[in-house]
PDB file of N, CA and C in Angstrom:
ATOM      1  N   UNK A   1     -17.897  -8.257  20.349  1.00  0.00           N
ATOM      2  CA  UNK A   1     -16.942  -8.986  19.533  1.00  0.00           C
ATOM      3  C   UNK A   1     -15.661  -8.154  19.389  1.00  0.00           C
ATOM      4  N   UNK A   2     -14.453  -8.582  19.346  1.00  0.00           N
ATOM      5  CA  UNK A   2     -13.260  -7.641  19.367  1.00  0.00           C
ATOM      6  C   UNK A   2     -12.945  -7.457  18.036  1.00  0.00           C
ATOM      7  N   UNK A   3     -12.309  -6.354  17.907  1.00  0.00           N
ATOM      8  CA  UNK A   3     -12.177  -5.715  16.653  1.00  0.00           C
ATOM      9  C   UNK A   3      -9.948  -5.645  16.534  1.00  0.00           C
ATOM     10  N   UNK A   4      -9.563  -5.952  15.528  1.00  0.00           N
ATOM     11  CA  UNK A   4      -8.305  -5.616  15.731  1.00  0.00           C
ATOM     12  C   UNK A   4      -7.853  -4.239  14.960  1.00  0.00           C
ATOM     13  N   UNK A   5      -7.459  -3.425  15.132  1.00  0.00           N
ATOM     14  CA  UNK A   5      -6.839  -2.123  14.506  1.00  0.00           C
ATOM     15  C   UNK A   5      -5.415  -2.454  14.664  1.00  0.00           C
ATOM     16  N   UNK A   6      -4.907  -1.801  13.356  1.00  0.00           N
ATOM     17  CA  UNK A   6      -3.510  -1.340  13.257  1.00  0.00           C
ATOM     18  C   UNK A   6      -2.287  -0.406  13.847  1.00  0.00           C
ATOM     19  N   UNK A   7      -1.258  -0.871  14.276  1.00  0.00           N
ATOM     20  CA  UNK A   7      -0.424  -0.474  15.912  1.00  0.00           C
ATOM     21  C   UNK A   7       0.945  -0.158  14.827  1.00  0.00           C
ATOM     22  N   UNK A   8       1.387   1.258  14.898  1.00  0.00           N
ATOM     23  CA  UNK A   8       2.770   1.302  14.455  1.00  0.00           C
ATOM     24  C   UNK A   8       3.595   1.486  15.956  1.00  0.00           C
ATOM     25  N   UNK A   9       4.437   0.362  16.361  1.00  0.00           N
ATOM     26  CA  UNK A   9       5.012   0.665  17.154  1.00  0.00           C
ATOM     27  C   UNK A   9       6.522   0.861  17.291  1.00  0.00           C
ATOM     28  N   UNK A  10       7.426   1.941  17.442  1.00  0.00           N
ATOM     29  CA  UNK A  10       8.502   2.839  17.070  1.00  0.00           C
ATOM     30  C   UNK A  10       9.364   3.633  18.017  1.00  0.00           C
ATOM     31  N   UNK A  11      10.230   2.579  18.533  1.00  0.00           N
ATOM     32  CA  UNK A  11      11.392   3.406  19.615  1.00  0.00           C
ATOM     33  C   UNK A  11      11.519   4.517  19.547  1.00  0.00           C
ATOM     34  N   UNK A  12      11.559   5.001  20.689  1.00  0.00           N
ATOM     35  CA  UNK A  12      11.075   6.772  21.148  1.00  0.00           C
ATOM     36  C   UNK A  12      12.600   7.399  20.938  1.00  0.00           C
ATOM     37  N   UNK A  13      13.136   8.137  20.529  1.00  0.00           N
ATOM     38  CA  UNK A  13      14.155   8.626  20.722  1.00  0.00           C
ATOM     39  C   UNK A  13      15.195   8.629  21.734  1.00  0.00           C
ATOM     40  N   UNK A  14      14.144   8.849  23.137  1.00  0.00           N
ATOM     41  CA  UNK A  14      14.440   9.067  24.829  1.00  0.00           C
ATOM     42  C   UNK A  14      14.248   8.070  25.407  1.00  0.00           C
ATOM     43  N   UNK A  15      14.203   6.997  24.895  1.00  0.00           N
ATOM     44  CA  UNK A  15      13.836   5.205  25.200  1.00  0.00           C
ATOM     45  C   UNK A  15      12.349   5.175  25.220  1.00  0.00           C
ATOM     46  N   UNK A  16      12.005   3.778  25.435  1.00  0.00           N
ATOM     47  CA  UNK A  16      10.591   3.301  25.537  1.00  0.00           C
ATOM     48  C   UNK A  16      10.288   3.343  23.930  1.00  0.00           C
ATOM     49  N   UNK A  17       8.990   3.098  23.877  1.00  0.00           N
ATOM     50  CA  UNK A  17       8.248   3.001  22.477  1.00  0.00           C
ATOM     51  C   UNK A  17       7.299   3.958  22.725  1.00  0.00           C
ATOM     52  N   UNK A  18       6.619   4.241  21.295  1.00  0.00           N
ATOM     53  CA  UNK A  18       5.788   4.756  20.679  1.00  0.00           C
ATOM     54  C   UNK A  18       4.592   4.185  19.979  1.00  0.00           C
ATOM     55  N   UNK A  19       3.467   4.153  20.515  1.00  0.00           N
ATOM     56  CA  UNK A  19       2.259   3.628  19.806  1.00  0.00           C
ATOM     57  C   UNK A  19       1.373   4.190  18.612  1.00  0.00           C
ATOM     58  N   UNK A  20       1.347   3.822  17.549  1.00  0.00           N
ATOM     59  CA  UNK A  20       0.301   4.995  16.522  1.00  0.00           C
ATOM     60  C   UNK A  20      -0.559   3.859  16.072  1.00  0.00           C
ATOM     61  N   UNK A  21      -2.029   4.544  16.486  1.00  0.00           N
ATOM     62  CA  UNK A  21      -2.926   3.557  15.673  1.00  0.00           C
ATOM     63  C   UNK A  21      -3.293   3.875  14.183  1.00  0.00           C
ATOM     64  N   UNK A  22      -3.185   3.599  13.087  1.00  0.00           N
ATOM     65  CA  UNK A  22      -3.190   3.877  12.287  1.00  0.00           C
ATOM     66  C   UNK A  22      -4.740   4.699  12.049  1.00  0.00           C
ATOM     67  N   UNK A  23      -6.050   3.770  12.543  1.00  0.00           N
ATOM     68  CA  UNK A  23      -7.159   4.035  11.642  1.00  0.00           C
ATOM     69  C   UNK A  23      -7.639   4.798  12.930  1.00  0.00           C
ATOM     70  N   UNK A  24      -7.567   5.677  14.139  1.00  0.00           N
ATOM     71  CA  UNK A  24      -7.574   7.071  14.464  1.00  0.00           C
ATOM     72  C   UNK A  24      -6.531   7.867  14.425  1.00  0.00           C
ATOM     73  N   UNK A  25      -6.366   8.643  13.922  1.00  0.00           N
ATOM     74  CA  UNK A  25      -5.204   9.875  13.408  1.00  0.00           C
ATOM     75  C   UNK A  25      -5.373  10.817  14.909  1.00  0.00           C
ATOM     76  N   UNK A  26      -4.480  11.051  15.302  1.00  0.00           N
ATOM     77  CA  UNK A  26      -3.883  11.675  16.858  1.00  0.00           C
ATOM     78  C   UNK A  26      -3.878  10.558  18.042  1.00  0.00           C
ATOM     79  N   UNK A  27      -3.936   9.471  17.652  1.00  0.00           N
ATOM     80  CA  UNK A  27      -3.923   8.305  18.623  1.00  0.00           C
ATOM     81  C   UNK A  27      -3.286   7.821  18.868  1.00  0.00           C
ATOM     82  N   UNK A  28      -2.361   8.295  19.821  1.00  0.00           N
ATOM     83  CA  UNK A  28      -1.363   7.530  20.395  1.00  0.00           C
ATOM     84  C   UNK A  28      -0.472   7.517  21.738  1.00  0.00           C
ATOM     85  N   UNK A  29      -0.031   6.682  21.790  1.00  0.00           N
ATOM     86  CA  UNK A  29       0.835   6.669  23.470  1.00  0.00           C
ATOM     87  C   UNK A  29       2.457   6.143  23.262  1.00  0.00           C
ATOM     88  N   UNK A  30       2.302   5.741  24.662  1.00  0.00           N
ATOM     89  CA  UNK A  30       4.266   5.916  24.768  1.00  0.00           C
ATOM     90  C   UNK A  30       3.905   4.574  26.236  1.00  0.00           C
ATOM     91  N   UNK A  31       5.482   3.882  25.913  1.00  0.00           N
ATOM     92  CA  UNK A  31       5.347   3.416  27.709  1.00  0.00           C
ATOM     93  C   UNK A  31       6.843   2.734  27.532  1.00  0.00           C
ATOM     94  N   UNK A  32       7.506   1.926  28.503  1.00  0.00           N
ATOM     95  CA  UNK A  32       8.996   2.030  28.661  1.00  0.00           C
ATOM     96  C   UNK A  32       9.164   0.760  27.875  1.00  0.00           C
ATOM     97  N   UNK A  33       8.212  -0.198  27.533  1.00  0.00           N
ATOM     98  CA  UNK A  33       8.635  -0.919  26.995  1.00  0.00           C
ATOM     99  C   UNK A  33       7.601  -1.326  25.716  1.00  0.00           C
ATOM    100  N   UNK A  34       8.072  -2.237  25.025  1.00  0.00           N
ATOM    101  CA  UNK A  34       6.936  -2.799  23.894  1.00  0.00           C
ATOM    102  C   UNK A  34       5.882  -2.747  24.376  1.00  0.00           C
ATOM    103  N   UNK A  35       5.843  -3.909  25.282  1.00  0.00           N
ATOM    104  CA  UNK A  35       4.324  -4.403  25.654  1.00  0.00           C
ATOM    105  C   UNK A  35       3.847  -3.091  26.899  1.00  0.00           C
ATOM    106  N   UNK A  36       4.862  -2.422  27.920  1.00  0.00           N
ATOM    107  CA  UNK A  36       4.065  -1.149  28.455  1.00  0.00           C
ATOM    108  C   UNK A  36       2.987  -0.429  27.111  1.00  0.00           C
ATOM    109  N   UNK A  37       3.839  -0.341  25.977  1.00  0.00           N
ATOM    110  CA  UNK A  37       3.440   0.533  24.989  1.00  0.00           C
ATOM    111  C   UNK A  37       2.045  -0.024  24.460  1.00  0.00           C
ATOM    112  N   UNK A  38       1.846  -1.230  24.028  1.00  0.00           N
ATOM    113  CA  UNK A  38       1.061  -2.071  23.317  1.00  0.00           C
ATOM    114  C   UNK A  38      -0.478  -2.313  24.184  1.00  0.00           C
ATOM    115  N   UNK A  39      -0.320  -2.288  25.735  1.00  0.00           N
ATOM    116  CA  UNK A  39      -1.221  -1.950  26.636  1.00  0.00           C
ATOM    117  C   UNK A  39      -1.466  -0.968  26.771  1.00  0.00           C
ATOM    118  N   UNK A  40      -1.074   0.566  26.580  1.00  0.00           N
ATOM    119  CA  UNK A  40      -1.451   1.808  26.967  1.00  0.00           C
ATOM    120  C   UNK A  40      -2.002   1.950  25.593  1.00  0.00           C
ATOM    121  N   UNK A  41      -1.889   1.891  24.357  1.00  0.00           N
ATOM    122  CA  UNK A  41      -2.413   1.781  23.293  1.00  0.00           C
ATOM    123  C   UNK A  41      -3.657   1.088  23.100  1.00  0.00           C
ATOM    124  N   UNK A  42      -4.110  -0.141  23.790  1.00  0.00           N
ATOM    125  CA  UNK A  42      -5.041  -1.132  24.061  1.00  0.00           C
ATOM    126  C   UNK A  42      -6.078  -0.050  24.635  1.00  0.00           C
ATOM    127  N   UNK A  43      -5.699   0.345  25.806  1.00  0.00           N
ATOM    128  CA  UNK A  43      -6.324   1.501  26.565  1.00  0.00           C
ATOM    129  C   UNK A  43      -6.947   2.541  25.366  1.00  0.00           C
ATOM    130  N   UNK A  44      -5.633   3.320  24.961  1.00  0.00           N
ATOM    131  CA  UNK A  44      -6.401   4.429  24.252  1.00  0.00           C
ATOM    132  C   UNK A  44      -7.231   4.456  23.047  1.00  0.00           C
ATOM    133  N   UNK A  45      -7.112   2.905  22.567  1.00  0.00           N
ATOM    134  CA  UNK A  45      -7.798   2.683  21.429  1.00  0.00           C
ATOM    135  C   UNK A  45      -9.779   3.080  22.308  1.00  0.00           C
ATOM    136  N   UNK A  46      -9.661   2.128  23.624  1.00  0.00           N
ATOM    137  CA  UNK A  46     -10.784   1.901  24.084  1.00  0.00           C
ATOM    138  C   UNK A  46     -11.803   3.500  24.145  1.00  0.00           C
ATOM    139  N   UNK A  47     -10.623   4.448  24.632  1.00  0.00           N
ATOM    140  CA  UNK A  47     -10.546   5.377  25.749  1.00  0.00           C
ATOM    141  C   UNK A  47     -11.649   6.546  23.942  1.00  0.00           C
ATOM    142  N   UNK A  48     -10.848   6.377  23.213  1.00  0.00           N
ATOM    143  CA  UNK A  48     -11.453   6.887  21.682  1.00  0.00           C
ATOM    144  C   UNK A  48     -12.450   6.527  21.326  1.00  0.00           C
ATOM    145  N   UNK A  49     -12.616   5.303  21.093  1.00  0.00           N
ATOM    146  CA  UNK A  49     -14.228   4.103  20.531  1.00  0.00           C
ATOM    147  C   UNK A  49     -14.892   5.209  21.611  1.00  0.00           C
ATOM    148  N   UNK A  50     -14.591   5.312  22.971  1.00  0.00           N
ATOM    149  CA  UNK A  50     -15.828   5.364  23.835  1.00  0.00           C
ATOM    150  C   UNK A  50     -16.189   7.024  23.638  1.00  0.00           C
ATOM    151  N   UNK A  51     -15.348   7.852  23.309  1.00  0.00           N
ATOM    152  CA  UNK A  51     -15.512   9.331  23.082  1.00  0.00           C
ATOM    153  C   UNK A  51     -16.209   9.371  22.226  1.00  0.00           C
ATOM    154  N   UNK A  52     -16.032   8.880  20.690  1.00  0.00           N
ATOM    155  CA  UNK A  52     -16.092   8.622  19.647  1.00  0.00           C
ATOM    156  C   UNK A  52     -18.117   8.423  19.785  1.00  0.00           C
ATOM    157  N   UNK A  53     -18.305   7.214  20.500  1.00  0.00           N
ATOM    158  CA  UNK A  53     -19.812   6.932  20.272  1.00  0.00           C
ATOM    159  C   UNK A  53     -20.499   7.964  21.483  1.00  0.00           C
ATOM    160  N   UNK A  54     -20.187   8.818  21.909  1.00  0.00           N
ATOM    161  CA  UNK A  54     -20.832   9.560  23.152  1.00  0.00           C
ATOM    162  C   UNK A  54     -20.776  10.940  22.168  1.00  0.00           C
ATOM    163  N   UNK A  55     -20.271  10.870  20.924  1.00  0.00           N
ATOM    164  CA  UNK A  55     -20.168  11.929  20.601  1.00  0.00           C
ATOM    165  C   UNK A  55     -21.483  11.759  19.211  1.00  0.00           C
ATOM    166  N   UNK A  56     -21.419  10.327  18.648  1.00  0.00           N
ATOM    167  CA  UNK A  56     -22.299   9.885  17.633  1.00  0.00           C
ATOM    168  C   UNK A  56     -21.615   9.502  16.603  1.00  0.00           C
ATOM    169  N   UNK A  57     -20.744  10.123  16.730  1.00  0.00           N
ATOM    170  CA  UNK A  57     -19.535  10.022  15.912  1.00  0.00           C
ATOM    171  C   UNK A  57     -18.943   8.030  14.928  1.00  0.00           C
ATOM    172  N   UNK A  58     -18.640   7.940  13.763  1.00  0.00           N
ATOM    173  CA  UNK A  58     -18.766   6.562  12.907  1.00  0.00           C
ATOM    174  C   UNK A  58     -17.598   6.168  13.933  1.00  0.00           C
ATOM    175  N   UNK A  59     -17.437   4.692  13.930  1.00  0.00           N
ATOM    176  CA  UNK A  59     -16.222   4.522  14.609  1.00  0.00           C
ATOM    177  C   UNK A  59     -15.699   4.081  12.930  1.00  0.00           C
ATOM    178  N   UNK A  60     -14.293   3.894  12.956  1.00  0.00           N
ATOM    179  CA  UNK A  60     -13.342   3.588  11.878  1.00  0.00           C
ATOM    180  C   UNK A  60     -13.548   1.839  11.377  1.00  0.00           C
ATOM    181  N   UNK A  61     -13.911   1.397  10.400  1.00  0.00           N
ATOM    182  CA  UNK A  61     -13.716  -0.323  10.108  1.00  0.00           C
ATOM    183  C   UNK A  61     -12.051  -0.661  10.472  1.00  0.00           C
ATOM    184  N   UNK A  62     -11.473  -1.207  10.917  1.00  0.00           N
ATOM    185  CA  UNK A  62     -10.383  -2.442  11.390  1.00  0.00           C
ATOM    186  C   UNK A  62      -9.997  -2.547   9.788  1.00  0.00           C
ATOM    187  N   UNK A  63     -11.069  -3.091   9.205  1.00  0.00           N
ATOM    188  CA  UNK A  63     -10.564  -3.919   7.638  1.00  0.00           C
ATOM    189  C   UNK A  63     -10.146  -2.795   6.917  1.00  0.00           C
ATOM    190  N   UNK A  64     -10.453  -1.674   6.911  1.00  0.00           N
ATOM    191  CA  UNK A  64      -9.652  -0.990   5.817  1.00  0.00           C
ATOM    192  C   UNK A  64      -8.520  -0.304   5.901  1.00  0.00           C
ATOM    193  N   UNK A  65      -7.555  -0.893   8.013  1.00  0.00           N
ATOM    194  CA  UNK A  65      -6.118  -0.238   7.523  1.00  0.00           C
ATOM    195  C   UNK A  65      -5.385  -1.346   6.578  1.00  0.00           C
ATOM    196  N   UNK A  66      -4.502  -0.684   6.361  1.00  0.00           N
ATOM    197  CA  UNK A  66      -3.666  -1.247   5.021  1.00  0.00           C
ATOM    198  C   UNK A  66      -2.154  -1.036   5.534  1.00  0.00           C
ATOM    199  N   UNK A  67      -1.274  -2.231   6.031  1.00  0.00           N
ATOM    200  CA  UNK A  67       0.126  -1.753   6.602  1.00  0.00           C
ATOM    201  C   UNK A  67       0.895  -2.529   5.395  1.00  0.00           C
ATOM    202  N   UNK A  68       1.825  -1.715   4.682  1.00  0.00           N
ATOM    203  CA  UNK A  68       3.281  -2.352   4.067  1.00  0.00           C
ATOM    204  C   UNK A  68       4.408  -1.611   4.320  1.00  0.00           C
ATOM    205  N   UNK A  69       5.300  -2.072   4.445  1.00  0.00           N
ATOM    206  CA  UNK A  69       6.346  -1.809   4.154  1.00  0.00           C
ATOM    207  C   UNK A  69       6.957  -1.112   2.836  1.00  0.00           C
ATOM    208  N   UNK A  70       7.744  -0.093   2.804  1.00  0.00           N
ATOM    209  CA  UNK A  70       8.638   0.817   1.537  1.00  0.00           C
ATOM    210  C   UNK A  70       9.732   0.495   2.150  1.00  0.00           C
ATOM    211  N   UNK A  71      10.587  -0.004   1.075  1.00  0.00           N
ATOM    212  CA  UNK A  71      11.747  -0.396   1.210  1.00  0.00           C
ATOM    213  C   UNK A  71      12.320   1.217  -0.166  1.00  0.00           C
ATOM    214  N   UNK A  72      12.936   1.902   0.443  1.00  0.00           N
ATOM    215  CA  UNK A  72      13.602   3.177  -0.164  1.00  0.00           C
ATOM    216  C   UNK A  72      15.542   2.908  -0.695  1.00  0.00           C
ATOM    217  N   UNK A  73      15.984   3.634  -1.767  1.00  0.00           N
ATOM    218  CA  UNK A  73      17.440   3.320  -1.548  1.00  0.00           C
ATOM    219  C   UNK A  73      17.491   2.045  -2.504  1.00  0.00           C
ATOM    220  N   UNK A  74      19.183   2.518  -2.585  1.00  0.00           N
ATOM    221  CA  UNK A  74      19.211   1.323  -3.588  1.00  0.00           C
ATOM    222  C   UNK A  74      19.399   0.122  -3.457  1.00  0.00           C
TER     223      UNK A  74
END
C-alpha cells in the first residue's frame, strides 16, 4: 500500500531544486528541475525504507509529519 511522506522542495542556490523529506532527517536530493527533484526524492525515500528494514530499524508513520507555514515580519 503506498505511504505519502512530506517533500520540502527549495531552489538550490546554483539552479535546480532541493528535496528534504521531512520524516527522515539527512534525506535528501537535488535534480535540475522540480519534478527531476521530486523523482530522485521518490527514489531516495525508497532507497532509506529499504536500508532502514535490512537494518530492523522502525520505519517513520507518514501521519505524524506536520507542514505549516510561518509567516515572520510585519
Amino acid at each position: 500500500m503506498p505511504v505519502e511522506y512530506t517533500v520540502v522542495l527549495q531552489p538550490d542556490l546554483h539552479g535546480g531544486y532541493v528535496g528534504v523529506v521531512a520524516a527522515f532527517p539527512g534525506c535528501y536530493t537535488q535534480g535540475a528541475t522540480a519534478l527531476a527533484a521530486l523523482a530522485n526524492v521518490r527514489k531516495a525515500i525508497e532507497l532509506t525504507i529499504e536500508d532502514m528494514r535490512s537494518r530492523g530499524e522502525r520505519i517513520p508513520d507518514p501521519a505524524g509529519d506536520v507542514f505549516e507555514r510561518v509567516v515572520v515580519g510585519p
